[in-house]
C-alpha atoms as a PDB file:
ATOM      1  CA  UNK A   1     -12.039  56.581 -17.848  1.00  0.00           C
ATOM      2  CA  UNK A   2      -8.606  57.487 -18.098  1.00  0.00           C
ATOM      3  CA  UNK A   3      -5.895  55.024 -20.340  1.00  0.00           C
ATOM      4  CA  UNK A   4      -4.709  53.467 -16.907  1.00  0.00           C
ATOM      5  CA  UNK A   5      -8.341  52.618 -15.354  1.00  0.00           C
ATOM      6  CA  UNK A   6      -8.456  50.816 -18.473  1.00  0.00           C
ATOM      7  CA  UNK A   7      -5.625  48.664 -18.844  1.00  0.00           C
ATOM      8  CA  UNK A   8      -6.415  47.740 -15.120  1.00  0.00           C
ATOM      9  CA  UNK A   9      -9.551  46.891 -15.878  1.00  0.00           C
ATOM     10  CA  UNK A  10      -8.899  45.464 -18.941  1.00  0.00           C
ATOM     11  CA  UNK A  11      -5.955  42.775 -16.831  1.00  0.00           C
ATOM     12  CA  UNK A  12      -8.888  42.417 -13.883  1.00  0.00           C
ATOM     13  CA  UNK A  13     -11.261  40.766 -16.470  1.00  0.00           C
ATOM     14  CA  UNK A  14      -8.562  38.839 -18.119  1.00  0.00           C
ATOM     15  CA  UNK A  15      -7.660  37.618 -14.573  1.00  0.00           C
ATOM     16  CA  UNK A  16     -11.509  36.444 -13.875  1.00  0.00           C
ATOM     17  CA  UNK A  17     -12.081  34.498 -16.729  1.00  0.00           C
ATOM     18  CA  UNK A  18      -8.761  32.997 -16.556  1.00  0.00           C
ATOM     19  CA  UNK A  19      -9.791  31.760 -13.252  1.00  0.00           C
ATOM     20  CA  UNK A  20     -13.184  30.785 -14.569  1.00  0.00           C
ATOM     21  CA  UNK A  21     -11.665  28.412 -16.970  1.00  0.00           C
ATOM     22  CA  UNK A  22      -9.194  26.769 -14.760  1.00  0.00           C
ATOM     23  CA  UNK A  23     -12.601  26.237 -12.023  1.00  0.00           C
ATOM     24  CA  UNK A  24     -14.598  24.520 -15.179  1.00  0.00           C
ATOM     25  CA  UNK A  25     -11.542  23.082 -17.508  1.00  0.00           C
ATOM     26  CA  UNK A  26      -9.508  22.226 -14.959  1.00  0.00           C
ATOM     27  CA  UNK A  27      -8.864  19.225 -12.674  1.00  0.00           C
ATOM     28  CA  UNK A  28      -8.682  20.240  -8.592  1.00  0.00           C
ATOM     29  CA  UNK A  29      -8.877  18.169  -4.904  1.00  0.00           C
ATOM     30  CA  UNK A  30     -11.216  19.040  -2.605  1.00  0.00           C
ATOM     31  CA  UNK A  31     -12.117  17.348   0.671  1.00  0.00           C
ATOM     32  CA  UNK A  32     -15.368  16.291   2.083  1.00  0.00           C
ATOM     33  CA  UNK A  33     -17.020  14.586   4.773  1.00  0.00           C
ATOM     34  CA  UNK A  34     -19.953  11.236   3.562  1.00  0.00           C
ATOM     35  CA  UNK A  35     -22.983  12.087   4.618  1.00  0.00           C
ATOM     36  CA  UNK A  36     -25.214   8.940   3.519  1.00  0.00           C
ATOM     37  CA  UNK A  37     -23.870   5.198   1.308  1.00  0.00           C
ATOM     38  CA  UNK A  38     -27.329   5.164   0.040  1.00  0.00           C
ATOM     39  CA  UNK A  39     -27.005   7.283  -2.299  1.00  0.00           C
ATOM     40  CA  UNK A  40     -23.871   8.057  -1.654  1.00  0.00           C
ATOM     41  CA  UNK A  41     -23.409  11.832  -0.893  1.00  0.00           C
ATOM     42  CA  UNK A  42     -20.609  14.221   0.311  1.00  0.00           C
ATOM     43  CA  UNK A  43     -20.695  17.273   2.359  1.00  0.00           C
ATOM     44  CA  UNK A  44     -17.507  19.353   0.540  1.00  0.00           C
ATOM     45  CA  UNK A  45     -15.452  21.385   3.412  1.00  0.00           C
ATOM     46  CA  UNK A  46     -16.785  24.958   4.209  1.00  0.00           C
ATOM     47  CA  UNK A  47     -19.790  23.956   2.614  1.00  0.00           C
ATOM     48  CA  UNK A  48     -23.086  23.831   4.605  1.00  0.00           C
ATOM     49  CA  UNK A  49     -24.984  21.248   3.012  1.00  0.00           C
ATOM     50  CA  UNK A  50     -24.400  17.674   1.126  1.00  0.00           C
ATOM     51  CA  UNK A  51     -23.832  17.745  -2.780  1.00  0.00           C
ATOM     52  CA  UNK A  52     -26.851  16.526  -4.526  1.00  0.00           C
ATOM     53  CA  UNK A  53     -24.941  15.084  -7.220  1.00  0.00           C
ATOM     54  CA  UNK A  54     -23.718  11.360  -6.635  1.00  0.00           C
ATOM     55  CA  UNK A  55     -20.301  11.680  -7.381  1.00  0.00           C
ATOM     56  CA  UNK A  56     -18.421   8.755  -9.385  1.00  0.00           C
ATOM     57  CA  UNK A  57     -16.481   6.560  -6.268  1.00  0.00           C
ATOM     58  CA  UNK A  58     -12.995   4.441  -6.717  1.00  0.00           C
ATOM     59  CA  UNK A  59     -13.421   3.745  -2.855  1.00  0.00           C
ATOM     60  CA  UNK A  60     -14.818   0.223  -1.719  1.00  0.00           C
ATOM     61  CA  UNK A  61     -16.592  -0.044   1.610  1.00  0.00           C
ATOM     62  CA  UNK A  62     -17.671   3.956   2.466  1.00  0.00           C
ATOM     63  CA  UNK A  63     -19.182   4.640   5.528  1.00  0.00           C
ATOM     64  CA  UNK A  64     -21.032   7.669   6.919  1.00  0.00           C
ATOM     65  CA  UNK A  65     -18.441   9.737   9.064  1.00  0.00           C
ATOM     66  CA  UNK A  66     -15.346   9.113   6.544  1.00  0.00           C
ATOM     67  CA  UNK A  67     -13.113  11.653   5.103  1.00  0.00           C
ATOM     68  CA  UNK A  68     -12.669  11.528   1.666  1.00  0.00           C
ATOM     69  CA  UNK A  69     -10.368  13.692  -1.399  1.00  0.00           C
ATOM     70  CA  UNK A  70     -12.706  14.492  -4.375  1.00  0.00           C
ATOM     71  CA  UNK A  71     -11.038  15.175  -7.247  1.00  0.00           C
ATOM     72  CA  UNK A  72     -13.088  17.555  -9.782  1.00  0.00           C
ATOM     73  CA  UNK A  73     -13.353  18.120 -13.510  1.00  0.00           C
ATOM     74  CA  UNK A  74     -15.762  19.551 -15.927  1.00  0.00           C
ATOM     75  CA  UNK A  75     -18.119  19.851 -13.022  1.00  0.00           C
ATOM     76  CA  UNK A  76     -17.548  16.080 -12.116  1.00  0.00           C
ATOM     77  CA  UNK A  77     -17.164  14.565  -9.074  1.00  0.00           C
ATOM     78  CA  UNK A  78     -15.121  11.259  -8.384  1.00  0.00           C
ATOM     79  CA  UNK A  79     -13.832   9.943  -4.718  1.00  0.00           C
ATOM     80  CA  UNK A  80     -10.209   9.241  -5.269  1.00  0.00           C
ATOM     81  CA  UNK A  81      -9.156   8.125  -2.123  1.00  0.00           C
ATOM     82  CA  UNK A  82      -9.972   8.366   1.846  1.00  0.00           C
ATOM     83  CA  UNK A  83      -7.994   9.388   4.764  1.00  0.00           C
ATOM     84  CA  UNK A  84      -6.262   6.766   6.264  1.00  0.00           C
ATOM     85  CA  UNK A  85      -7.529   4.477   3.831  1.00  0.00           C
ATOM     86  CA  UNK A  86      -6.549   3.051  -0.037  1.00  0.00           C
ATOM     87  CA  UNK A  87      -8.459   3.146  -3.534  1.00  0.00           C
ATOM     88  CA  UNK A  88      -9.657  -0.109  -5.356  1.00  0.00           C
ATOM     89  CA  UNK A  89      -6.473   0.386  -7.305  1.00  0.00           C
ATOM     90  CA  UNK A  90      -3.320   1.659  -5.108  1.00  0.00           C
ATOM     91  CA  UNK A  91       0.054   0.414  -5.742  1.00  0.00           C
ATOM     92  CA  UNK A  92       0.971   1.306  -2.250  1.00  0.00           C
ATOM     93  CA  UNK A  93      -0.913  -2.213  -1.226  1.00  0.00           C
ATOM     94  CA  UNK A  94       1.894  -3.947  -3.873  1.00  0.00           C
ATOM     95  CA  UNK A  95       4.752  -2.103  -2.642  1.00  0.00           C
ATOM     96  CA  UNK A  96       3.650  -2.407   1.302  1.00  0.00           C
ATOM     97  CA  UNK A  97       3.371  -6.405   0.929  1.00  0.00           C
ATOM     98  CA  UNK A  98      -0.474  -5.710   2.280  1.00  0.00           C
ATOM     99  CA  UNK A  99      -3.362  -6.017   0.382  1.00  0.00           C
ATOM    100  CA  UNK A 100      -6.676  -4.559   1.785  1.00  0.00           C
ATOM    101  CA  UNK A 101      -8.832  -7.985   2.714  1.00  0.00           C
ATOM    102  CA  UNK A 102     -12.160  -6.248   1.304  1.00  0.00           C
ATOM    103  CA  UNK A 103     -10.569  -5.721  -2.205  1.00  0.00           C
ATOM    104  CA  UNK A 104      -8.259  -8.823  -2.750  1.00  0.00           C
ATOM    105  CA  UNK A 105      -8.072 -10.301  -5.902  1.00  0.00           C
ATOM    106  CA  UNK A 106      -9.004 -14.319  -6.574  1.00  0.00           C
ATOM    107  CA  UNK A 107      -5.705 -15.863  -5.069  1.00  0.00           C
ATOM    108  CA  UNK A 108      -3.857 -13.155  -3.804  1.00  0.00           C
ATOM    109  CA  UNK A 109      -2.055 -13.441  -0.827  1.00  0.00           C
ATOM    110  CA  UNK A 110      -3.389 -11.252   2.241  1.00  0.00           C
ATOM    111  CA  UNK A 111       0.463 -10.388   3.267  1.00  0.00           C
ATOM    112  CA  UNK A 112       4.240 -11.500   1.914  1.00  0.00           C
ATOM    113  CA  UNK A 113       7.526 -10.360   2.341  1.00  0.00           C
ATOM    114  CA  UNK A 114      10.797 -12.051   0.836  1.00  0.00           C
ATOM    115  CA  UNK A 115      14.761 -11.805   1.027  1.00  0.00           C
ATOM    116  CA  UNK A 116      18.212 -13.001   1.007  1.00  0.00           C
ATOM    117  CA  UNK A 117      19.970 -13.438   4.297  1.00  0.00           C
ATOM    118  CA  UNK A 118      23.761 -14.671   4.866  1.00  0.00           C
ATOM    119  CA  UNK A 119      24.573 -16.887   7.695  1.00  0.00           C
ATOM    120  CA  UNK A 120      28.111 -17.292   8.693  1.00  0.00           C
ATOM    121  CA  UNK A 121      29.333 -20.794   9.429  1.00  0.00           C
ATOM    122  CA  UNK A 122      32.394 -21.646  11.309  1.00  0.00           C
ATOM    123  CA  UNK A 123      32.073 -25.517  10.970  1.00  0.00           C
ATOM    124  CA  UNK A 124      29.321 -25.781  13.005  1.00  0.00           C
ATOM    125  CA  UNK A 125      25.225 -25.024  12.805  1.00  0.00           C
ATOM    126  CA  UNK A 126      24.336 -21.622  12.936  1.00  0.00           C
ATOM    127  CA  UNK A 127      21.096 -19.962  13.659  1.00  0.00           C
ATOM    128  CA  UNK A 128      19.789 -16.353  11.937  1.00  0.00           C
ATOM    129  CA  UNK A 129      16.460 -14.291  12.925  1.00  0.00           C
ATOM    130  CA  UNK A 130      14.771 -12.822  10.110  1.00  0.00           C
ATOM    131  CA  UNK A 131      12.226  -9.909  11.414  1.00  0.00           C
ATOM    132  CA  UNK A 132       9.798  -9.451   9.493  1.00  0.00           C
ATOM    133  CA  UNK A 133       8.336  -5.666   8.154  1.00  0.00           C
ATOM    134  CA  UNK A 134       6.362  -4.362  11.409  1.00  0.00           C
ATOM    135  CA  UNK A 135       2.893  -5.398  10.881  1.00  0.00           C
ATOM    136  CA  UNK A 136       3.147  -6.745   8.024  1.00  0.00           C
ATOM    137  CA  UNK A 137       1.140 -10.153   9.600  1.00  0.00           C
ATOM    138  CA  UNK A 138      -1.538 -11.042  11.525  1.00  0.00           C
ATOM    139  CA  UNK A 139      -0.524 -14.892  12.315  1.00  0.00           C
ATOM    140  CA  UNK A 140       2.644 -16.639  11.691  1.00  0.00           C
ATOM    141  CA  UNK A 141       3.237 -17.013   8.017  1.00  0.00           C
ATOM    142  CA  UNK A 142       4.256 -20.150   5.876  1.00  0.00           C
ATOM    143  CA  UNK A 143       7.919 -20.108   5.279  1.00  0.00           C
ATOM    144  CA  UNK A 144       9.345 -21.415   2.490  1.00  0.00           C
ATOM    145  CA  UNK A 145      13.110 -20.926   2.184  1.00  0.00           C
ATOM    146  CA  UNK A 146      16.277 -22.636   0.412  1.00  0.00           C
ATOM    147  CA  UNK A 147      20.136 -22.236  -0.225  1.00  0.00           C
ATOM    148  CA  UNK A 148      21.261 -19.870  -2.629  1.00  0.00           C
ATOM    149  CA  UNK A 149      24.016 -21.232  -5.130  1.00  0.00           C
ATOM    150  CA  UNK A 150      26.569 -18.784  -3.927  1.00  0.00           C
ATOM    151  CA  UNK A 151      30.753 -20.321  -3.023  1.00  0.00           C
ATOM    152  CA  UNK A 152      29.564 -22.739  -0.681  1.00  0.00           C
ATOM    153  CA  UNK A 153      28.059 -24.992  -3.377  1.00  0.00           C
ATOM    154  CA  UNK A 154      29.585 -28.013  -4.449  1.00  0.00           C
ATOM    155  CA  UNK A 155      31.804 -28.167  -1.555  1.00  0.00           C
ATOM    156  CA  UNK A 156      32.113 -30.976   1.133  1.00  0.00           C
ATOM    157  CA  UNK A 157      29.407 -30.845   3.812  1.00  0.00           C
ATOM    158  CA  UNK A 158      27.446 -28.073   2.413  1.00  0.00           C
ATOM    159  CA  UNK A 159      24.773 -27.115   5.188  1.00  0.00           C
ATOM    160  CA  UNK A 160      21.456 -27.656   4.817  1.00  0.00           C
ATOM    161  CA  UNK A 161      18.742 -25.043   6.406  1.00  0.00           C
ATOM    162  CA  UNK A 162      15.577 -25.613   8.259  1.00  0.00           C
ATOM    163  CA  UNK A 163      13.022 -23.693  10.248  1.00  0.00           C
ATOM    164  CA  UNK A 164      13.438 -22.811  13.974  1.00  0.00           C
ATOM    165  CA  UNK A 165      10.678 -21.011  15.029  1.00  0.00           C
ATOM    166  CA  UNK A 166       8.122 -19.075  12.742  1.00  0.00           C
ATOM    167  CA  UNK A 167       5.629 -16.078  14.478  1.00  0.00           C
ATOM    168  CA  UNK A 168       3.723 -13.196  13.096  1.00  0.00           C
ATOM    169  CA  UNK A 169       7.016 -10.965  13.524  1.00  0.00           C
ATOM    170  CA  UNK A 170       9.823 -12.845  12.762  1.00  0.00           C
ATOM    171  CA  UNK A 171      11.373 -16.322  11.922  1.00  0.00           C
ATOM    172  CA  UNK A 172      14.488 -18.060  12.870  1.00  0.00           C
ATOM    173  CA  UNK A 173      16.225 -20.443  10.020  1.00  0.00           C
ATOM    174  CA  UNK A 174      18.562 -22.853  11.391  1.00  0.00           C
ATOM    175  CA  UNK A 175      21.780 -24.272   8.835  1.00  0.00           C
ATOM    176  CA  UNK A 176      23.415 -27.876   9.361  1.00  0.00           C
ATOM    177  CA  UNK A 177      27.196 -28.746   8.632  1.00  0.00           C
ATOM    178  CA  UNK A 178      30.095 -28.591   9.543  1.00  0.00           C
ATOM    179  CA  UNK A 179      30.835 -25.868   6.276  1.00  0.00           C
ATOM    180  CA  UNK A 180      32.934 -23.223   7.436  1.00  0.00           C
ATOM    181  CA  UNK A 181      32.028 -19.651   5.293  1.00  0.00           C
ATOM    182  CA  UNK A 182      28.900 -17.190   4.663  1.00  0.00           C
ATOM    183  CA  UNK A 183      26.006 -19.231   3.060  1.00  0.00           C
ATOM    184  CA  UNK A 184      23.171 -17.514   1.524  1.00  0.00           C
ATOM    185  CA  UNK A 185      19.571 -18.291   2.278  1.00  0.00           C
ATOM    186  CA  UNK A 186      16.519 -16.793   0.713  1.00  0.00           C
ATOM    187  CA  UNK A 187      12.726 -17.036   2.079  1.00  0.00           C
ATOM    188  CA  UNK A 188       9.801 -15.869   1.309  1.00  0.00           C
ATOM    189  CA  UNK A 189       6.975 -15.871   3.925  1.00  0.00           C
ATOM    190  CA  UNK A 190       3.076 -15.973   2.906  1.00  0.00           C
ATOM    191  CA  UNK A 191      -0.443 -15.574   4.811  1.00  0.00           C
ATOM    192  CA  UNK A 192      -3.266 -16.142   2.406  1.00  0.00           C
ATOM    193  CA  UNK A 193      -6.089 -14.573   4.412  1.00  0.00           C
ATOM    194  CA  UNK A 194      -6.206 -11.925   7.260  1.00  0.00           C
ATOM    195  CA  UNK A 195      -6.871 -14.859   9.468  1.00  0.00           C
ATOM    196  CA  UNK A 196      -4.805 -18.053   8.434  1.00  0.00           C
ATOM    197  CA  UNK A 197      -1.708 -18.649   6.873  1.00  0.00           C
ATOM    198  CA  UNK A 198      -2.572 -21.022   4.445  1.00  0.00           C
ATOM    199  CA  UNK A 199      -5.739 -20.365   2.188  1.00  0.00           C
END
Protein backbone atom coordinates (compact mmCIF):
# COMPACT_ATOMS: atom_id res chain seq x y z
CA UNK A 1 0.00 0.00 0.00
CA UNK A 2 1.62 2.92 -1.23
CA UNK A 3 1.85 6.44 1.23
CA UNK A 4 -1.21 7.89 -0.82
CA UNK A 5 -3.65 4.68 -0.58
CA UNK A 6 -3.03 5.37 2.90
CA UNK A 7 -3.73 8.79 3.70
CA UNK A 8 -6.96 8.15 1.57
CA UNK A 9 -7.83 5.54 3.47
CA UNK A 10 -6.78 6.82 6.49
CA UNK A 11 -9.43 10.38 5.66
CA UNK A 12 -12.24 7.58 4.36
CA UNK A 13 -12.36 6.07 7.93
CA UNK A 14 -12.12 9.36 9.62
CA UNK A 15 -15.06 10.42 7.36
CA UNK A 16 -17.26 7.17 8.51
CA UNK A 17 -17.01 7.47 11.99
CA UNK A 18 -17.46 11.08 11.87
CA UNK A 19 -20.71 10.35 10.31
CA UNK A 20 -21.38 7.58 12.77
CA UNK A 21 -21.25 9.96 15.61
CA UNK A 22 -23.30 12.71 14.21
CA UNK A 23 -26.21 9.54 13.30
CA UNK A 24 -25.94 8.44 17.25
CA UNK A 25 -24.82 11.93 19.09
CA UNK A 26 -26.60 13.98 17.09
CA UNK A 27 -30.11 15.48 16.91
CA UNK A 28 -31.91 15.07 13.12
CA UNK A 29 -35.82 15.38 11.54
CA UNK A 30 -37.18 12.76 9.87
CA UNK A 31 -40.71 12.30 8.56
CA UNK A 32 -43.14 9.53 8.93
CA UNK A 33 -46.48 8.41 8.28
CA UNK A 34 -48.86 6.88 11.93
CA UNK A 35 -49.60 3.69 11.41
CA UNK A 36 -51.74 2.74 14.67
CA UNK A 37 -52.79 5.41 18.20
CA UNK A 38 -52.81 2.25 20.09
CA UNK A 39 -49.69 1.96 20.58
CA UNK A 40 -48.80 4.60 18.82
CA UNK A 41 -46.39 3.69 15.91
CA UNK A 42 -44.75 5.43 12.87
CA UNK A 43 -43.82 4.18 9.54
CA UNK A 44 -40.39 6.57 8.90
CA UNK A 45 -40.24 7.63 4.97
CA UNK A 46 -38.42 5.11 2.62
CA UNK A 47 -38.84 2.73 5.22
CA UNK A 48 -40.95 -0.44 4.62
CA UNK A 49 -42.29 -1.24 7.84
CA UNK A 50 -43.59 0.64 11.22
CA UNK A 51 -40.93 1.38 14.04
CA UNK A 52 -41.42 -0.93 16.88
CA UNK A 53 -40.33 1.51 19.30
CA UNK A 54 -43.17 3.90 20.69
CA UNK A 55 -41.67 7.04 20.19
CA UNK A 56 -42.13 9.92 22.95
CA UNK A 57 -45.28 12.31 21.32
CA UNK A 58 -45.75 16.33 21.99
CA UNK A 59 -48.81 15.95 19.53
CA UNK A 60 -52.45 15.78 21.06
CA UNK A 61 -55.17 14.01 19.12
CA UNK A 62 -53.01 11.58 16.41
CA UNK A 63 -54.80 9.75 14.05
CA UNK A 64 -53.87 6.90 11.70
CA UNK A 65 -53.11 8.49 8.17
CA UNK A 66 -51.26 11.75 9.66
CA UNK A 67 -47.96 13.06 8.72
CA UNK A 68 -45.77 13.72 11.32
CA UNK A 69 -41.69 15.31 11.83
CA UNK A 70 -39.75 13.02 14.26
CA UNK A 71 -37.04 14.52 15.65
CA UNK A 72 -34.15 11.93 16.75
CA UNK A 73 -31.43 11.70 19.36
CA UNK A 74 -29.40 9.09 21.02
CA UNK A 75 -31.56 6.61 19.22
CA UNK A 76 -34.79 8.39 20.57
CA UNK A 77 -37.75 9.09 19.00
CA UNK A 78 -40.15 12.10 19.86
CA UNK A 79 -43.15 13.54 17.47
CA UNK A 80 -42.49 17.21 17.36
CA UNK A 81 -45.06 18.40 15.31
CA UNK A 82 -47.59 17.32 12.32
CA UNK A 83 -48.23 18.66 8.96
CA UNK A 84 -50.72 21.09 8.88
CA UNK A 85 -51.16 20.83 12.42
CA UNK A 86 -49.53 22.46 15.97
CA UNK A 87 -47.68 20.84 19.11
CA UNK A 88 -49.20 20.94 22.72
CA UNK A 89 -46.87 23.87 23.10
CA UNK A 90 -46.60 26.26 19.85
CA UNK A 91 -46.33 29.89 20.18
CA UNK A 92 -47.68 30.24 16.73
CA UNK A 93 -51.36 29.62 18.48
CA UNK A 94 -50.31 33.00 20.80
CA UNK A 95 -49.08 34.98 18.03
CA UNK A 96 -52.06 33.82 15.46
CA UNK A 97 -54.83 34.95 18.14
CA UNK A 98 -56.06 31.03 17.70
CA UNK A 99 -55.75 28.53 20.09
CA UNK A 100 -56.33 24.85 19.02
CA UNK A 101 -59.94 23.94 20.86
CA UNK A 102 -58.53 20.31 21.81
CA UNK A 103 -55.55 21.83 23.79
CA UNK A 104 -56.96 25.09 25.41
CA UNK A 105 -56.01 25.95 28.65
CA UNK A 106 -58.76 26.50 31.75
CA UNK A 107 -60.10 30.03 30.63
CA UNK A 108 -58.48 30.76 27.60
CA UNK A 109 -60.16 32.38 25.00
CA UNK A 110 -60.80 30.20 21.71
CA UNK A 111 -59.93 33.45 19.41
CA UNK A 112 -59.02 37.45 20.12
CA UNK A 113 -57.69 40.12 18.27
CA UNK A 114 -57.23 43.85 19.56
CA UNK A 115 -56.26 47.47 18.24
CA UNK A 116 -56.33 51.12 18.05
CA UNK A 117 -58.33 52.73 15.31
CA UNK A 118 -58.73 56.67 14.60
CA UNK A 119 -61.98 58.03 13.50
CA UNK A 120 -62.09 61.43 12.05
CA UNK A 121 -64.86 63.73 13.20
CA UNK A 122 -65.98 66.78 11.45
CA UNK A 123 -68.69 67.83 14.04
CA UNK A 124 -70.81 65.22 13.34
CA UNK A 125 -71.07 61.13 14.12
CA UNK A 126 -68.85 59.12 12.28
CA UNK A 127 -68.83 55.48 11.60
CA UNK A 128 -65.37 53.11 11.17
CA UNK A 129 -65.25 49.23 10.07
CA UNK A 130 -62.77 47.30 11.83
CA UNK A 131 -62.03 43.84 9.79
CA UNK A 132 -61.03 41.52 11.64
CA UNK A 133 -57.73 38.93 10.85
CA UNK A 134 -59.29 36.44 8.10
CA UNK A 135 -60.52 33.58 10.01
CA UNK A 136 -59.64 34.44 12.93
CA UNK A 137 -63.61 33.64 14.22
CA UNK A 138 -66.11 31.32 13.95
CA UNK A 139 -69.22 33.54 15.32
CA UNK A 140 -69.38 37.15 15.99
CA UNK A 141 -67.19 38.05 18.88
CA UNK A 142 -67.91 40.20 22.09
CA UNK A 143 -66.66 43.66 21.57
CA UNK A 144 -65.52 45.61 24.11
CA UNK A 145 -64.10 48.99 23.08
CA UNK A 146 -63.51 52.64 24.62
CA UNK A 147 -61.92 56.16 23.87
CA UNK A 148 -58.39 56.55 24.06
CA UNK A 149 -57.17 59.74 26.06
CA UNK A 150 -55.54 61.23 23.04
CA UNK A 151 -56.28 65.62 22.15
CA UNK A 152 -59.83 65.20 22.06
CA UNK A 153 -60.13 64.72 25.84
CA UNK A 154 -61.32 67.25 28.03
CA UNK A 155 -62.76 69.21 25.31
CA UNK A 156 -66.47 70.31 24.79
CA UNK A 157 -68.70 67.57 23.35
CA UNK A 158 -66.21 64.86 23.33
CA UNK A 159 -67.88 61.87 21.33
CA UNK A 160 -68.81 58.96 22.79
CA UNK A 161 -68.52 55.43 20.76
CA UNK A 162 -70.84 52.55 20.48
CA UNK A 163 -71.28 49.38 18.50
CA UNK A 164 -72.89 49.25 15.01
CA UNK A 165 -72.87 45.99 13.87
CA UNK A 166 -70.58 43.06 15.17
CA UNK A 167 -70.05 39.59 12.74
CA UNK A 168 -67.48 36.90 12.62
CA UNK A 169 -65.35 39.20 10.14
CA UNK A 170 -65.61 42.52 11.09
CA UNK A 171 -67.28 45.21 13.35
CA UNK A 172 -68.45 48.67 12.82
CA UNK A 173 -68.00 51.28 15.95
CA UNK A 174 -70.11 54.22 15.69
CA UNK A 175 -68.79 57.87 17.64
CA UNK A 176 -71.41 60.61 18.91
CA UNK A 177 -70.71 64.50 18.99
CA UNK A 178 -70.51 67.11 17.44
CA UNK A 179 -66.26 67.06 18.19
CA UNK A 180 -64.56 68.05 15.21
CA UNK A 181 -60.77 66.10 15.02
CA UNK A 182 -59.28 62.36 14.89
CA UNK A 183 -60.43 60.44 18.06
CA UNK A 184 -58.84 57.29 18.99
CA UNK A 185 -60.73 54.13 19.79
CA UNK A 186 -59.33 50.85 20.92
CA UNK A 187 -61.25 47.30 21.00
CA UNK A 188 -60.58 44.20 21.68
CA UNK A 189 -62.89 41.40 20.40
CA UNK A 190 -63.22 37.84 22.26
CA UNK A 191 -64.94 34.29 21.47
CA UNK A 192 -64.48 31.98 24.39
CA UNK A 193 -65.25 28.68 22.67
CA UNK A 194 -65.13 27.49 18.97
CA UNK A 195 -68.85 27.75 19.14
CA UNK A 196 -70.07 30.84 21.26
CA UNK A 197 -68.81 34.04 22.00
CA UNK A 198 -69.22 34.18 25.48
CA UNK A 199 -68.03 31.12 27.66
Amino acid sequence: MSLGDFGRDMLAEAARIAQQTVVREGTHLRWATVTDTEPLRIRYDGEPNPSIVTPQNTVAGLAIGDRVAVGKQHGQALIVGRAGGVTEFDAGMITSGTLDPGRRWAGAPFAEAAGLVPITMSGTSALQTVVFPAGRFTVPPVLTFGRSHNGASGAAGIPAANPVSVDATKAVIGVYGNYTGTVTVWWRAVQMTPTSASG
